[in-house]
Structure formats: structure tokens, C-alpha cells
PDB file of N, CA and C in Angstrom:
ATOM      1  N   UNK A   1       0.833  -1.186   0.000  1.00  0.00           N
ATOM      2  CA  UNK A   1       0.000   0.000   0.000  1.00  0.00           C
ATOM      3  C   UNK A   1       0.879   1.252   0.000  1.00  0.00           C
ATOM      4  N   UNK A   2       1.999   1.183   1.108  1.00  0.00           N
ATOM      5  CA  UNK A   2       2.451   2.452   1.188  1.00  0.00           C
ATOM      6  C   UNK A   2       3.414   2.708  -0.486  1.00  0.00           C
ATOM      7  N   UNK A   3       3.934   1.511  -0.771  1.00  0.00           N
ATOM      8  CA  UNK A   3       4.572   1.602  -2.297  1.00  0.00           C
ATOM      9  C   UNK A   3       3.374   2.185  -3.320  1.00  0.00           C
ATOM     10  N   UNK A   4       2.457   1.505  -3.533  1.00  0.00           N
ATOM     11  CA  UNK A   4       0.945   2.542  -4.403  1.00  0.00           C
ATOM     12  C   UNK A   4       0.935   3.595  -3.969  1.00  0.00           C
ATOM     13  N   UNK A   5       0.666   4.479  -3.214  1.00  0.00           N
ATOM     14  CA  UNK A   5       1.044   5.588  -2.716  1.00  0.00           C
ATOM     15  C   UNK A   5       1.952   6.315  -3.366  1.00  0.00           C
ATOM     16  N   UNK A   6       3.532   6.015  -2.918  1.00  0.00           N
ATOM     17  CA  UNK A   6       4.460   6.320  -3.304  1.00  0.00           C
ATOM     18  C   UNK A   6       4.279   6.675  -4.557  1.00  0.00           C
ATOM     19  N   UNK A   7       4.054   5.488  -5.562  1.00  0.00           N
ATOM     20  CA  UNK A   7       4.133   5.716  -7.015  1.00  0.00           C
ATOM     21  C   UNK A   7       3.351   5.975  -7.189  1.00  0.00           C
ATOM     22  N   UNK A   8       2.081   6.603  -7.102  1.00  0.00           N
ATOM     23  CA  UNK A   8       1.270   7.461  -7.380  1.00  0.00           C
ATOM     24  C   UNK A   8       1.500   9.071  -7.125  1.00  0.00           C
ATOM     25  N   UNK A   9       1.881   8.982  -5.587  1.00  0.00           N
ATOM     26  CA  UNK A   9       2.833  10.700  -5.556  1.00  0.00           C
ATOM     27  C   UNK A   9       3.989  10.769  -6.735  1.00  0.00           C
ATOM     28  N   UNK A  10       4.882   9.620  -7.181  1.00  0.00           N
ATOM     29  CA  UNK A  10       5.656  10.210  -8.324  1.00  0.00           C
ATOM     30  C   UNK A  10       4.875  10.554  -9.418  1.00  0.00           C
ATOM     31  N   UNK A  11       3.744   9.685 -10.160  1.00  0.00           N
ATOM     32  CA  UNK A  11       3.404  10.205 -10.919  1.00  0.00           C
ATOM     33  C   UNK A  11       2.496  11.088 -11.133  1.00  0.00           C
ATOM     34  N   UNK A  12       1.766  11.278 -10.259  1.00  0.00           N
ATOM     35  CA  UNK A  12       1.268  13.139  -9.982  1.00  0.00           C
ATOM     36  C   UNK A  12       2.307  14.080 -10.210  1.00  0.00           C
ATOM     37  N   UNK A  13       3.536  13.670  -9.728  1.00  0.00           N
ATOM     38  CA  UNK A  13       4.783  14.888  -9.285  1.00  0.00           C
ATOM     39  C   UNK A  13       4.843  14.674 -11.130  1.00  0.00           C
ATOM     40  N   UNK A  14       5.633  13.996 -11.737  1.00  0.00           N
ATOM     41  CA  UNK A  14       5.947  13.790 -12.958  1.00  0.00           C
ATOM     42  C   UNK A  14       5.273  14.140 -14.432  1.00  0.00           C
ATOM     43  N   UNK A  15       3.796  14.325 -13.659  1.00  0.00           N
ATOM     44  CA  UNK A  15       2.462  14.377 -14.886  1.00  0.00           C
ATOM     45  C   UNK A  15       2.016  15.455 -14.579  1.00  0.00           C
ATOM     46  N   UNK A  16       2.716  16.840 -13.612  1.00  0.00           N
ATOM     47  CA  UNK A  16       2.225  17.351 -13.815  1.00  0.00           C
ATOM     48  C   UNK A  16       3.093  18.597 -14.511  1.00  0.00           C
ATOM     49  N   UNK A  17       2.135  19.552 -15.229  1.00  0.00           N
ATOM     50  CA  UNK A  17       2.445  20.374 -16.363  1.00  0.00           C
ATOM     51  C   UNK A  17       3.116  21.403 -15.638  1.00  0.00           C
ATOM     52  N   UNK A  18       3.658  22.239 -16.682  1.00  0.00           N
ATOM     53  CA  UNK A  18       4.508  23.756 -16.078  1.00  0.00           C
ATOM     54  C   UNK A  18       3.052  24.530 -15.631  1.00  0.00           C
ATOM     55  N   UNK A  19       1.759  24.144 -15.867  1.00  0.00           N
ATOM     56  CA  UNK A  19       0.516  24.653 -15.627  1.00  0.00           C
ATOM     57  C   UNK A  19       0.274  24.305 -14.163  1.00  0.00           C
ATOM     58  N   UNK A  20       0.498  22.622 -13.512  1.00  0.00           N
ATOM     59  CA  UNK A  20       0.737  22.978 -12.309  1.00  0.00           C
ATOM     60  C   UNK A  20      -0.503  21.672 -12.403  1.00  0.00           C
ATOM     61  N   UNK A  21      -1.276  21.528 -13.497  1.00  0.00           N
ATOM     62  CA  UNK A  21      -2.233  20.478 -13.526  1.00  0.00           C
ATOM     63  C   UNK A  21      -1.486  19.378 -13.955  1.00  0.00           C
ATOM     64  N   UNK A  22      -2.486  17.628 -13.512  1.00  0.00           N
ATOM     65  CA  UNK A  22      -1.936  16.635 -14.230  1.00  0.00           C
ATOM     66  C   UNK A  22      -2.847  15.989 -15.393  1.00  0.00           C
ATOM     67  N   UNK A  23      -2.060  15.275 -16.183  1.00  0.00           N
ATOM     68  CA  UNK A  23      -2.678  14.619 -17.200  1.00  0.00           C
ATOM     69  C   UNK A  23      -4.113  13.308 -16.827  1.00  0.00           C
ATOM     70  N   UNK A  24      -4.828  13.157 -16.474  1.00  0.00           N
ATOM     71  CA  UNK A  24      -5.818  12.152 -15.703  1.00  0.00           C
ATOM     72  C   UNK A  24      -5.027  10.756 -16.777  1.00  0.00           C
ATOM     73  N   UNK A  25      -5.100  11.033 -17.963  1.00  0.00           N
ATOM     74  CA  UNK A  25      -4.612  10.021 -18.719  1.00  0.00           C
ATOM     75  C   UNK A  25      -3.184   8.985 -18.630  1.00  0.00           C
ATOM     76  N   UNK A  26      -2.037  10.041 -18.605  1.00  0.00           N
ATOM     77  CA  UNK A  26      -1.439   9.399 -18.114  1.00  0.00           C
ATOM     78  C   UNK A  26      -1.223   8.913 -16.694  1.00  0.00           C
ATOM     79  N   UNK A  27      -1.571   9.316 -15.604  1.00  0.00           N
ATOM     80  CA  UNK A  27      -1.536   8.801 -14.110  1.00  0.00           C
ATOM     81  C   UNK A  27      -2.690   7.183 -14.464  1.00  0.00           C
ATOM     82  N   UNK A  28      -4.016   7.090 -15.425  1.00  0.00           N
ATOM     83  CA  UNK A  28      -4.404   5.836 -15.234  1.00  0.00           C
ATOM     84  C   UNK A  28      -3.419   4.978 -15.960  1.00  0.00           C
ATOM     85  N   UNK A  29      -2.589   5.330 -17.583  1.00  0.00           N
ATOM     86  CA  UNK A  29      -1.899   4.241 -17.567  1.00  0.00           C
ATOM     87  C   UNK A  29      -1.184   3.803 -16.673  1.00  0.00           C
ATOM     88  N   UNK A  30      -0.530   4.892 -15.881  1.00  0.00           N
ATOM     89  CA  UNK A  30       0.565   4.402 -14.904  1.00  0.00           C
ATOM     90  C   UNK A  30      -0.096   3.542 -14.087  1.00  0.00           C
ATOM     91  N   UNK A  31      -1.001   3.566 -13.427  1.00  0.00           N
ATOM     92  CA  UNK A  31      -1.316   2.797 -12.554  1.00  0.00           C
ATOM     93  C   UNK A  31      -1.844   1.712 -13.168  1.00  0.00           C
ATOM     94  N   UNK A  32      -2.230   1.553 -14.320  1.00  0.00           N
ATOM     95  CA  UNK A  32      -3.168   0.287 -14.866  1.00  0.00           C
ATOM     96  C   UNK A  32      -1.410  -0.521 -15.426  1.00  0.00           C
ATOM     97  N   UNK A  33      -0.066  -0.261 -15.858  1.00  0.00           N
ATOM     98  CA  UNK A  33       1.316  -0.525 -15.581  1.00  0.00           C
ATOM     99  C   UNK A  33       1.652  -1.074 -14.587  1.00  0.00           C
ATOM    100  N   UNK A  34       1.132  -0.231 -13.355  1.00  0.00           N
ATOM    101  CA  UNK A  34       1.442  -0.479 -12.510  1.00  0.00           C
ATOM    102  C   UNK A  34       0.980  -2.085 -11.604  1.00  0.00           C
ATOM    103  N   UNK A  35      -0.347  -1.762 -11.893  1.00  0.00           N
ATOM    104  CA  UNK A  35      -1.075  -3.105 -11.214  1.00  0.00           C
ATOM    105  C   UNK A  35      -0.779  -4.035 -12.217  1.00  0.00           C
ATOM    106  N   UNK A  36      -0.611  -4.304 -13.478  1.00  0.00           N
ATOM    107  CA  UNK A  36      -0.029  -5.125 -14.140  1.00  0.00           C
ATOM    108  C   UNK A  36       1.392  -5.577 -13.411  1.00  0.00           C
ATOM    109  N   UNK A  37       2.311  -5.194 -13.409  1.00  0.00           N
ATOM    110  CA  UNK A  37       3.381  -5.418 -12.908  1.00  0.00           C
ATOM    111  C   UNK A  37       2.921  -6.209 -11.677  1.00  0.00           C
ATOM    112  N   UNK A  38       2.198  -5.592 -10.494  1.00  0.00           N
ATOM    113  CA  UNK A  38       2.122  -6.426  -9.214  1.00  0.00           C
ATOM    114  C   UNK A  38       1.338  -7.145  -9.517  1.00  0.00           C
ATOM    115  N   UNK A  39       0.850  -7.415 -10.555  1.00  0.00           N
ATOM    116  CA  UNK A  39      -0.189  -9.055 -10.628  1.00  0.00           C
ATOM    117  C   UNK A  39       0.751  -9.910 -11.323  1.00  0.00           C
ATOM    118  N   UNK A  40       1.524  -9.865 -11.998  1.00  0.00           N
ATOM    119  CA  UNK A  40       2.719 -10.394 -12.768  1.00  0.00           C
ATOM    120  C   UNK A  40       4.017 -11.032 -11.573  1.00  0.00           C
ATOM    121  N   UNK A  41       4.494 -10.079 -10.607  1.00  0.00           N
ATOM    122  CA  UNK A  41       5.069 -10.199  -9.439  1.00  0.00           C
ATOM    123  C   UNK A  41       4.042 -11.221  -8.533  1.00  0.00           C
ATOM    124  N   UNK A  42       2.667 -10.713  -8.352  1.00  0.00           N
ATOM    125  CA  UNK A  42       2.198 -11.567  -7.224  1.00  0.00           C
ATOM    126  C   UNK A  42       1.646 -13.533  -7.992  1.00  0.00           C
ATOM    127  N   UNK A  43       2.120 -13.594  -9.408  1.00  0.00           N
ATOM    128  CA  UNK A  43       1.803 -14.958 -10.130  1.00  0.00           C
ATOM    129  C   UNK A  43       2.779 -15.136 -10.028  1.00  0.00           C
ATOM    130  N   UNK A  44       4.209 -14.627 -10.159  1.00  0.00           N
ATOM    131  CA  UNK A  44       5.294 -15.452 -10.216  1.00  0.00           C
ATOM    132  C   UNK A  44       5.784 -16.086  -8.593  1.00  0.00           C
ATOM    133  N   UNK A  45       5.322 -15.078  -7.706  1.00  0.00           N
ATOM    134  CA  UNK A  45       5.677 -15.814  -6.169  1.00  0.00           C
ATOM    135  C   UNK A  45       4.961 -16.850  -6.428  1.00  0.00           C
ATOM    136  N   UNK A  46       3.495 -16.667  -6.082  1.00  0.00           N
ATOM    137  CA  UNK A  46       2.688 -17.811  -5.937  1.00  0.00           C
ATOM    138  C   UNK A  46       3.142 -19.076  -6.731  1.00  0.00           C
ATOM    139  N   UNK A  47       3.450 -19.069  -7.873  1.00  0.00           N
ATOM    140  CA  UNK A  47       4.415 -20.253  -8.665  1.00  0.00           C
ATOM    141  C   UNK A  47       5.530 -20.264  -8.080  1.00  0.00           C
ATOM    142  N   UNK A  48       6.563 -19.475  -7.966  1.00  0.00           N
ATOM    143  CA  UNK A  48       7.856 -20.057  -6.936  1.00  0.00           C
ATOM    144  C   UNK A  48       7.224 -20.741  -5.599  1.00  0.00           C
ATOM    145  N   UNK A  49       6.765 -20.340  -5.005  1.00  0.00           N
ATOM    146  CA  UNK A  49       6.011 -20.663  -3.546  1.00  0.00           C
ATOM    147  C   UNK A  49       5.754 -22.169  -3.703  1.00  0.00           C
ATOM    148  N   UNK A  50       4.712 -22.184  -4.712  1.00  0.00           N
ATOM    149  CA  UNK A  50       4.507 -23.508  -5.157  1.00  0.00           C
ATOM    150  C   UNK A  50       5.137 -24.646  -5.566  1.00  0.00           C
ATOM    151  N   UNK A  51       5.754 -24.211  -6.199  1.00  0.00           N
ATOM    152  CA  UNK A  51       7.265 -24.842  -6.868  1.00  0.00           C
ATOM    153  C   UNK A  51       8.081 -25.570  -5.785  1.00  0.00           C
ATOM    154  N   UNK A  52       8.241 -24.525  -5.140  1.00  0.00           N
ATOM    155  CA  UNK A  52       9.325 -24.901  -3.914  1.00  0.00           C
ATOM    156  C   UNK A  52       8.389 -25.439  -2.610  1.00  0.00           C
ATOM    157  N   UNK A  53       7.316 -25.906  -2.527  1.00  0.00           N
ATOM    158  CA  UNK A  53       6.581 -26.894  -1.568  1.00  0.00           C
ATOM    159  C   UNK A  53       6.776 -27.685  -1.946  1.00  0.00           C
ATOM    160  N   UNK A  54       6.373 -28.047  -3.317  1.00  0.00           N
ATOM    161  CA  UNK A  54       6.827 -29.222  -4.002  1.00  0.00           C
ATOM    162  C   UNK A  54       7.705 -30.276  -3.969  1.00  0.00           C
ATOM    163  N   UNK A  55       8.673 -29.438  -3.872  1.00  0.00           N
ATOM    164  CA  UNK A  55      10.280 -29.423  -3.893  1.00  0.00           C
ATOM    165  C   UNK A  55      10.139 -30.225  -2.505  1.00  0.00           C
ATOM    166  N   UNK A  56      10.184 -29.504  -1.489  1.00  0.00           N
ATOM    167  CA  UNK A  56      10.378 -29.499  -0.119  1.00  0.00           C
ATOM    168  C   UNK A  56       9.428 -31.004   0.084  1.00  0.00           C
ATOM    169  N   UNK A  57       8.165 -31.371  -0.619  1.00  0.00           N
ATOM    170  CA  UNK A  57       7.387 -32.228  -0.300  1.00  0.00           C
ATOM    171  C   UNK A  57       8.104 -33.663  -1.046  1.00  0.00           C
ATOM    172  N   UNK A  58       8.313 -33.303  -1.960  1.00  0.00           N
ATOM    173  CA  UNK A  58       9.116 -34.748  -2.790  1.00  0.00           C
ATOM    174  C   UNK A  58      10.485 -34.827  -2.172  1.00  0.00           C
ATOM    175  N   UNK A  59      11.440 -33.900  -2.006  1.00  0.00           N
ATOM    176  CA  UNK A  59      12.405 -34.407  -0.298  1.00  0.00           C
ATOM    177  C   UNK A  59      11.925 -35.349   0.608  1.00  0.00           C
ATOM    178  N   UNK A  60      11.090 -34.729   1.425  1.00  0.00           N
ATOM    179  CA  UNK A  60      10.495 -35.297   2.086  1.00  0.00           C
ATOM    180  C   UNK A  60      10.110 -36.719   2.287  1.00  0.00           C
ATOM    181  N   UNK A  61       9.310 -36.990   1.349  1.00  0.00           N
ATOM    182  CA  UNK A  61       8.485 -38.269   0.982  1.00  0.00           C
ATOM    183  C   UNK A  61      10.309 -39.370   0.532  1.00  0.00           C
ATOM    184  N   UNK A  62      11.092 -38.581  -0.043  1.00  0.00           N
ATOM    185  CA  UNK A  62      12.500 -39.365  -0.199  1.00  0.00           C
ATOM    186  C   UNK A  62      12.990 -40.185   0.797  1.00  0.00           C
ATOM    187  N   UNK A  63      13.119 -38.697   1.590  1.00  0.00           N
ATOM    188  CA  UNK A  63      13.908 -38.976   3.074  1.00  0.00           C
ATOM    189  C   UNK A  63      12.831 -40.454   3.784  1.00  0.00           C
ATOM    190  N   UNK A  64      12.021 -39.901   3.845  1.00  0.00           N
ATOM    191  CA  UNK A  64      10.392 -40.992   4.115  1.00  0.00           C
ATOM    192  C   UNK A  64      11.034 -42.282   3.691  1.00  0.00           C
ATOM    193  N   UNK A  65      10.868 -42.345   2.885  1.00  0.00           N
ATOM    194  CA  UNK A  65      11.125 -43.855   2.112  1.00  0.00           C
ATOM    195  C   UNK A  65      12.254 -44.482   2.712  1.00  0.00           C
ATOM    196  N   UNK A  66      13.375 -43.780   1.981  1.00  0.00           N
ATOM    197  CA  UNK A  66      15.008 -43.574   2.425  1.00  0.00           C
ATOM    198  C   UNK A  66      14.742 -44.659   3.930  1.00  0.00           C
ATOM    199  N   UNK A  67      14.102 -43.597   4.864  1.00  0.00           N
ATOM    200  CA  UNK A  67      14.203 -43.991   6.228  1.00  0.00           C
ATOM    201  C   UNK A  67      13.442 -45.905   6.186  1.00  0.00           C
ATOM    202  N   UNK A  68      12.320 -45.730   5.681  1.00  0.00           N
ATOM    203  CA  UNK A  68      11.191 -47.232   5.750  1.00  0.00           C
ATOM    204  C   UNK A  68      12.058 -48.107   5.410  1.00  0.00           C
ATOM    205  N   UNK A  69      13.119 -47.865   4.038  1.00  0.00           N
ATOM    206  CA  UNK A  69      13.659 -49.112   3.401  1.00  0.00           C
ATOM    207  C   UNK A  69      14.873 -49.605   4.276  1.00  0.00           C
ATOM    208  N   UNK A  70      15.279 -48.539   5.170  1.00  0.00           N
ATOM    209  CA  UNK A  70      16.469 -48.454   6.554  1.00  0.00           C
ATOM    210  C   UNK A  70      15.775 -49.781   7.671  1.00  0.00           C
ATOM    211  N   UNK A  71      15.077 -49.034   7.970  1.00  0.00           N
ATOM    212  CA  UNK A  71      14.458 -49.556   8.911  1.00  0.00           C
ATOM    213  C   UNK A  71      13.759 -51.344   8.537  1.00  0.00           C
ATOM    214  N   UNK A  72      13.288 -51.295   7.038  1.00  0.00           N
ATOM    215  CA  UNK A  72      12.648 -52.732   6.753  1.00  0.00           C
ATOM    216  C   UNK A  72      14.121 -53.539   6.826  1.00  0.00           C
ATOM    217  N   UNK A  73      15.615 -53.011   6.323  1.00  0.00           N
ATOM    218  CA  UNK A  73      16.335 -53.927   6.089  1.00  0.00           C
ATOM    219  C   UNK A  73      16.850 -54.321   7.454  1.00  0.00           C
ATOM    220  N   UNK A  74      16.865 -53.154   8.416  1.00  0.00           N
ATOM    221  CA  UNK A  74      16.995 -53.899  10.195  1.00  0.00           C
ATOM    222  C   UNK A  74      16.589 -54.893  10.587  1.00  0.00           C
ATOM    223  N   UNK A  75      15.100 -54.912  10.208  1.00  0.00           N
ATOM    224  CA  UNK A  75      13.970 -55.589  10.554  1.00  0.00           C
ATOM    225  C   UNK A  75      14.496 -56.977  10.477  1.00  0.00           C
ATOM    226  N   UNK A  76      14.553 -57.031   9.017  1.00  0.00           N
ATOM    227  CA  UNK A  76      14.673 -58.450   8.431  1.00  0.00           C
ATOM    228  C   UNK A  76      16.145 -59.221   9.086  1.00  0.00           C
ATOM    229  N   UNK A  77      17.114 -58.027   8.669  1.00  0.00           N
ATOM    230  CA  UNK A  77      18.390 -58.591   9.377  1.00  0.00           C
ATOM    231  C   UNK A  77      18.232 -59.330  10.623  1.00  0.00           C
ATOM    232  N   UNK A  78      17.011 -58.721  11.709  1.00  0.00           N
ATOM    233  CA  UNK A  78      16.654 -59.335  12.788  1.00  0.00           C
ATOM    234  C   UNK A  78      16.464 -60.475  12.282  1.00  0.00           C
ATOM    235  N   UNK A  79      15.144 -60.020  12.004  1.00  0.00           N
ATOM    236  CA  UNK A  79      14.175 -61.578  11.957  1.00  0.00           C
ATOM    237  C   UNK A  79      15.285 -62.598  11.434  1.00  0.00           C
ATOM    238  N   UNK A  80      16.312 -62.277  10.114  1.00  0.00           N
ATOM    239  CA  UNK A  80      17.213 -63.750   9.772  1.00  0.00           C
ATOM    240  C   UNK A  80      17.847 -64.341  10.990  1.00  0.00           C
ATOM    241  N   UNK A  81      18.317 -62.963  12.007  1.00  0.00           N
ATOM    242  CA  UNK A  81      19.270 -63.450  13.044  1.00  0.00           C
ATOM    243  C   UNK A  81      18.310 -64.412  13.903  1.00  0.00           C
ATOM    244  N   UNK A  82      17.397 -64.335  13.983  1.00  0.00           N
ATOM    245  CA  UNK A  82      16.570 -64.865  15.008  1.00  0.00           C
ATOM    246  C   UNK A  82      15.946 -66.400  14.651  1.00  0.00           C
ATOM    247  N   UNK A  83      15.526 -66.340  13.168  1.00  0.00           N
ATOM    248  CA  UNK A  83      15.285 -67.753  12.379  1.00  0.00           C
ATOM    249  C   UNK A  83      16.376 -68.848  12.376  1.00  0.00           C
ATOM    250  N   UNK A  84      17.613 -68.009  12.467  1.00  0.00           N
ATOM    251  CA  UNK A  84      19.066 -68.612  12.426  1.00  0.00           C
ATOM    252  C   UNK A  84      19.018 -69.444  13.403  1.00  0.00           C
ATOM    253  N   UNK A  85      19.057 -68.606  15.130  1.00  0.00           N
ATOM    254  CA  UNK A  85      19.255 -68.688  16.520  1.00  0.00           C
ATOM    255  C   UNK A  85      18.155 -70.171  16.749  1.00  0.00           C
ATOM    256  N   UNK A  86      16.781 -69.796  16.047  1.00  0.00           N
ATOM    257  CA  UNK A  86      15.990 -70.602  16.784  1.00  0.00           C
ATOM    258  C   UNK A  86      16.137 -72.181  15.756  1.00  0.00           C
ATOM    259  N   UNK A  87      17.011 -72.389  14.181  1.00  0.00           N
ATOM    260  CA  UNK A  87      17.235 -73.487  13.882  1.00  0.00           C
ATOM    261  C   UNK A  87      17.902 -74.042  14.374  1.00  0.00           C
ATOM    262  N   UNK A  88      19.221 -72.735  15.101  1.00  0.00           N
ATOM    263  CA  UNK A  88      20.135 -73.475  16.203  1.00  0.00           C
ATOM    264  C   UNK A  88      19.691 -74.591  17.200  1.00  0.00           C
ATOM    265  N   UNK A  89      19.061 -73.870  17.741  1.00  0.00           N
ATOM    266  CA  UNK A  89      18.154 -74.109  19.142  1.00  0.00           C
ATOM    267  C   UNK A  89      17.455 -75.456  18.566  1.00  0.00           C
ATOM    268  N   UNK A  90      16.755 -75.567  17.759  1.00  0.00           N
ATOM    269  CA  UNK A  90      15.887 -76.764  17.489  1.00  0.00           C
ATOM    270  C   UNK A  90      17.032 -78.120  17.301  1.00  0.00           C
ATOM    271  N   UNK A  91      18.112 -77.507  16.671  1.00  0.00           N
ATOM    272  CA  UNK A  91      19.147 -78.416  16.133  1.00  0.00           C
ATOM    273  C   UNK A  91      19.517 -79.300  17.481  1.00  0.00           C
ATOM    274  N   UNK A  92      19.897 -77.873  18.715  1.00  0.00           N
ATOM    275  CA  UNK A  92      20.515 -78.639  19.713  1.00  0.00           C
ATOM    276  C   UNK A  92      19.368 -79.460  20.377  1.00  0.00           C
ATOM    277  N   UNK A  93      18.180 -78.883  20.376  1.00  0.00           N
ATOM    278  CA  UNK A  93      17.171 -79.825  20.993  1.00  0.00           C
ATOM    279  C   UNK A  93      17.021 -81.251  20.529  1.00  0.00           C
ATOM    280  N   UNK A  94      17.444 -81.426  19.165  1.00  0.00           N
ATOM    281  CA  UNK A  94      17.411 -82.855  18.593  1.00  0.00           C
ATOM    282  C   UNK A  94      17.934 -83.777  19.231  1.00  0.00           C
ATOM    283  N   UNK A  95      19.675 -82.875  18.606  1.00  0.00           N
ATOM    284  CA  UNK A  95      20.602 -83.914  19.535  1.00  0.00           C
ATOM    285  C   UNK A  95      20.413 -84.348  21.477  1.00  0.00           C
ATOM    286  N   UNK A  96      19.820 -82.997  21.951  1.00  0.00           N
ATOM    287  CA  UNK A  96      19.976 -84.109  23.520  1.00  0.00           C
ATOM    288  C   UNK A  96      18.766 -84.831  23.496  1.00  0.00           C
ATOM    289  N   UNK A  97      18.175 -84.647  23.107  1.00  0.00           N
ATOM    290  CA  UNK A  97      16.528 -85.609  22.504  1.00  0.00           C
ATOM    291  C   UNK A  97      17.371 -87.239  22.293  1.00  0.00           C
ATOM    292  N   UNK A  98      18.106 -86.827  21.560  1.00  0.00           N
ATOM    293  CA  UNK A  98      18.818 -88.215  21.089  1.00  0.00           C
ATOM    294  C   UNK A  98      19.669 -88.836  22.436  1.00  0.00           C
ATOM    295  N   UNK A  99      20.118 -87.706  22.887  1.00  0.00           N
ATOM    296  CA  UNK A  99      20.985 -87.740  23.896  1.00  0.00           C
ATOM    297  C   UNK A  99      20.594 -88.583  24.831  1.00  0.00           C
ATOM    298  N   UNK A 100      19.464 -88.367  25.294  1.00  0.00           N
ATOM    299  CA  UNK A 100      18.410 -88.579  26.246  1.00  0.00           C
ATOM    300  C   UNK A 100      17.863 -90.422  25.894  1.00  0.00           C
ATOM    301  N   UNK A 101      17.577 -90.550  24.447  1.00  0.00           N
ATOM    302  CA  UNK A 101      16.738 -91.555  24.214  1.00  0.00           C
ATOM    303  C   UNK A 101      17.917 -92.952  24.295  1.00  0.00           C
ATOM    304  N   UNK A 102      19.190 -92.054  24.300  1.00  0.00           N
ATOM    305  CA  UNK A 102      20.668 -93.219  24.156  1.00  0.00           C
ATOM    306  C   UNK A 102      20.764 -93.867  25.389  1.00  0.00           C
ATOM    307  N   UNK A 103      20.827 -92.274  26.851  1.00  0.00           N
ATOM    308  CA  UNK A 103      20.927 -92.482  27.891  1.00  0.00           C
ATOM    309  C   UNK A 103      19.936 -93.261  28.519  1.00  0.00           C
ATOM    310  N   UNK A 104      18.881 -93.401  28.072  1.00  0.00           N
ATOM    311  CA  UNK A 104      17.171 -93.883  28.697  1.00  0.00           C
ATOM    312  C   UNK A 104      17.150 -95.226  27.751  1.00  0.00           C
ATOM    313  N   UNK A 105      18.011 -96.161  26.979  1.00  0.00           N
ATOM    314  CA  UNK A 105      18.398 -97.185  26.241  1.00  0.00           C
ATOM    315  C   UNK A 105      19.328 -97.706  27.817  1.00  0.00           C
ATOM    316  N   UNK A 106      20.549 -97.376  27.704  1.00  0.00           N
ATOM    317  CA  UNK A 106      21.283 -97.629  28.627  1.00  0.00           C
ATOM    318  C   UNK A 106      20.900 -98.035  29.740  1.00  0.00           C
ATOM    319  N   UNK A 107      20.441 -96.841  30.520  1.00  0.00           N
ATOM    320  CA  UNK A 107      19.468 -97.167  31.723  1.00  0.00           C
ATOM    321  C   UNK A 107      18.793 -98.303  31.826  1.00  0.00           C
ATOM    322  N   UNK A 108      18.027 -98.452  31.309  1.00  0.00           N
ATOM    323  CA  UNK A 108      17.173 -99.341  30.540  1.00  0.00           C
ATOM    324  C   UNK A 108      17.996-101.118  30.632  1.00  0.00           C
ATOM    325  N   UNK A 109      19.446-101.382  29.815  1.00  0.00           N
ATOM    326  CA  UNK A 109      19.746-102.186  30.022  1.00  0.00           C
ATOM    327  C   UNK A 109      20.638-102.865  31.149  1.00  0.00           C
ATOM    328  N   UNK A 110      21.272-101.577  31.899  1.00  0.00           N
ATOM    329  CA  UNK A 110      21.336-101.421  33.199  1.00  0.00           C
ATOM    330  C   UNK A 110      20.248-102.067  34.581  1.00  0.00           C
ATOM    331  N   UNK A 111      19.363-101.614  34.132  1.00  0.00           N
ATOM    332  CA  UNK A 111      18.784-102.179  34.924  1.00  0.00           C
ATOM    333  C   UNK A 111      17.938-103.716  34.932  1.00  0.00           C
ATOM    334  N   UNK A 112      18.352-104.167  33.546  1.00  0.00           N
ATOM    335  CA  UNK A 112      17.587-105.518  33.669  1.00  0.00           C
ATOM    336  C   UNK A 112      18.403-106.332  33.423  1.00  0.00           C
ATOM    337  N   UNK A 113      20.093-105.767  34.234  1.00  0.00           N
ATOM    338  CA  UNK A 113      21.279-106.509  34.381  1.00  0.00           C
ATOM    339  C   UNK A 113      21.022-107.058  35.861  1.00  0.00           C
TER     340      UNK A 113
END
């Protein structure tokens, strides 16, 4: 506002004659220039503005991902470590299973010595 102003006091100051009057004609082009220009200025922010959310939003959603596919390959790394641990585990359970069925054989003929 205070810039409209401004350039409106210049072009009063500028339009007006050694008579001391101004031209009505030229002060509306100026200003109909003028508001052209700030509608021209206020489309190109609004498109940068836009532009650059964009921007900022497809980062974003990157980093997003970036992070999920981080985090899924932890995951899994677990879960293998853990599928690993527990074939372990089943493995050793076999053998004293066996362990057990050798010792409980033995026993067994032990006692009907």
C-alpha cells in the first residue's frame, strides 16, 4: 500500500504540467502498468512458492522412504538373526533328545542286568 502511494505521488509529481495540472490520462496508464506489474510479481511468487513446496514435499516423501527401506532392512536382518538362533536351538534340541533316548536305552539295560 504504502509503495501505491508512493508511485502514485511520483506520478502526480511527474504528470504534472509547467501549468501545475496533471494529465488524468497518463496517471491511469501508470497505474493500470502499474497493477499489471504487481499481478505479474504476485503470479510469479505464488508459482515459486509452489514450486518450492513441491520441492520441499518430494524431499520429504525421499527422506520418508530412504528412512522405511532403513528400517525394513533392520527388521529383516533381525528376523534372519533370530530364524538362524531358533534353527540353532531346534538343532541342539534334537541332539539331547537323542541324547536322552541313548541315555534312557542304557538305563534301561542297566537295569535288567
Amino acid at each position: 500500500l504504502e509503495l501505491c502511494v508512493g508511485f502514485t505521488k511520483i506520478i502526480m509529481a511527474s504528470t504534472l504540467g509547467s501549468t501545475g495540472k496533471h494529465h488524468p490520462l497518463v496517471i491511469d496508464e501508470d497505474l493500470e502498468n502499474f497493477q499489471h506489474k504487481l499481478d505479474v510479481l504476485q503470479s510469479n511468487f505464488k508459482n515459486e512458492t509452489m514450486n518450492q513446496l513441491v520441492r520441499i514435499k518430494q524431499h520429504l516423501l525421499t527422506e520418508q522412504e530412504e528412512v522405511l527401506n532403513r528400517e525394513r532392512r533392520d527388521y529383516e536382518e533381525k528376523l534372519e538373526q533370530q530364524s538362524n538362533e531358533i534353527g540353532d536351538l531346534k538343532a541342539e534340541l534334537r541332539f539331547f533328545k537323542r541324547q536322552r533316548e541313548v541315555l534312557l536305552g542304557r538305563s534301561d539295560m542297566l537295569a535288567l542286568m
